[in-house]
Structures are given as structure tokens and as C-alpha cells.
Protein backbone atom coordinates (compact mmCIF):
# COMPACT_ATOMS: atom_id res chain seq x y z
CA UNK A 1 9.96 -11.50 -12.38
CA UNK A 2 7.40 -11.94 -9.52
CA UNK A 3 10.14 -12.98 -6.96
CA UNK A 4 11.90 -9.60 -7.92
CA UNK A 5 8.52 -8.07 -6.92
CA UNK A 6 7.88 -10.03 -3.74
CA UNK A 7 11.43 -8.73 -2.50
CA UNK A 8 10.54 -5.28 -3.85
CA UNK A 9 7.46 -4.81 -2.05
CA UNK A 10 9.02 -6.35 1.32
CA UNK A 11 12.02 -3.67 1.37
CA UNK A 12 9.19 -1.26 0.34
CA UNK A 13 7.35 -2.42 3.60
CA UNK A 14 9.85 -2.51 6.06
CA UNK A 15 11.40 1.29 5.14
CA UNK A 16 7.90 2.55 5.62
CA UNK A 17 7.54 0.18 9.22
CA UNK A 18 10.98 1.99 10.39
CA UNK A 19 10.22 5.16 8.98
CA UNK A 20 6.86 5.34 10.73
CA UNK A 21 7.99 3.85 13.77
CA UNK A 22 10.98 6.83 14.30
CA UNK A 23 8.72 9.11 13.79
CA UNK A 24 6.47 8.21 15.95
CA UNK A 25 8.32 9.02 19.00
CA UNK A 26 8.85 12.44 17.43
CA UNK A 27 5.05 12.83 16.54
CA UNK A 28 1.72 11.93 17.81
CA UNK A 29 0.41 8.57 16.43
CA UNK A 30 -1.89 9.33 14.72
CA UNK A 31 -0.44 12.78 12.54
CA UNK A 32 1.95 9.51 11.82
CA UNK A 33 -0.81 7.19 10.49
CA UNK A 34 -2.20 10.05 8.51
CA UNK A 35 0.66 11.15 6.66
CA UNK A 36 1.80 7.52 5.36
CA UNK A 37 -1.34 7.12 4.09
CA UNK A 38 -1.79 10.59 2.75
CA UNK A 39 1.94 10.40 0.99
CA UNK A 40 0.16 6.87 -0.33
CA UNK A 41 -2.76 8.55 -1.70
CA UNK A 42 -0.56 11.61 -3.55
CA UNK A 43 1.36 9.09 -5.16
CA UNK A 44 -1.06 6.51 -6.42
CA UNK A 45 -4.07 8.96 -7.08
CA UNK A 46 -1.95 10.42 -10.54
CA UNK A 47 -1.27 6.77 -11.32
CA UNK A 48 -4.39 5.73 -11.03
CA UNK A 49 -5.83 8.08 -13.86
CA UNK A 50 -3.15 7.23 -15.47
CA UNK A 51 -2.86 4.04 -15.99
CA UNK A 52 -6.84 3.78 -15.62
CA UNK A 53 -9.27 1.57 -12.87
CA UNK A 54 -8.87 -1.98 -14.61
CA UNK A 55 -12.09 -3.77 -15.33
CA UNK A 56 -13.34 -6.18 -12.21
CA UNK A 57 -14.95 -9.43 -13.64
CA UNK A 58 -16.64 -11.71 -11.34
CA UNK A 59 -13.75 -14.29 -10.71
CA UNK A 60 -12.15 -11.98 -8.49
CA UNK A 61 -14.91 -11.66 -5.96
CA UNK A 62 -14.74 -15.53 -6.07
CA UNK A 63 -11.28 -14.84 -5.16
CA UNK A 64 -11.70 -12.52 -2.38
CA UNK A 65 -13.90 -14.81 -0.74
CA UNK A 66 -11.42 -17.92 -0.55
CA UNK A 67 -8.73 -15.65 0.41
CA UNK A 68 -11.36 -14.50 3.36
CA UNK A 69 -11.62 -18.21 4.45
């Protein structure tokens, strides 16, 4: 199930790297940047209430910090 994911979310990355990088050369950089992350935020913002912010418990600052290292 997670490799289905991991291929998922690498298609998912690349359409947005080719999609932002065509228009790009049509737009200025940074009205670019903005609107991939403003698409982002109109799409995850009604999942988040959604589905709800999950619970963080202290393992996964433990976590952060590894990955950091």
C-alpha cells in the first residue's frame, strides 16, 4: 500500500515541477510560486476541517529532530 503511495506522490511531484516550470516562462516567478501554493492551500484547507488536525504526541518531535540530523 505505501509503495502505491510513494509512486503516487512522485507523479504528483513531477506534474506540478513541469507544470510550474512551463509556466514560468509565460509568467513572472514568483505569480508562479504563489499560485502552486495557493491552489495547495484551497485544496487542503476543506480537508483539513474535515478530516480534523490529528493529535501531536511527543514522539514526533523526537522524530523531527533525528530526521534534522
Amino acid at each position: 500500500m505505501w509503495v502505491m503511495y510513494a509512486f503516487l506522490t512522485a507523479f504528483c511531484e513531477s506534474i506540478k515541477d513541469v507544470i510550474g516550470k512551463s509556466s514560468s516562462q509565460k509568467t513572472n516567478i514568483y505569480v508562479t510560486a504563489f499560485s502552486v501554493h495557493l491552489f495547495a492551500l484551497l485544496l487542503l484547507l476543506p480537508l483539513t476541517l474535515l478530516v480534523g488536525v490529528p493529535i501531536i504526541r511527543p514522539g514526533f518531535w523526537v522524530a523531527i529532530l533525528v530526521a534534522c540530523f
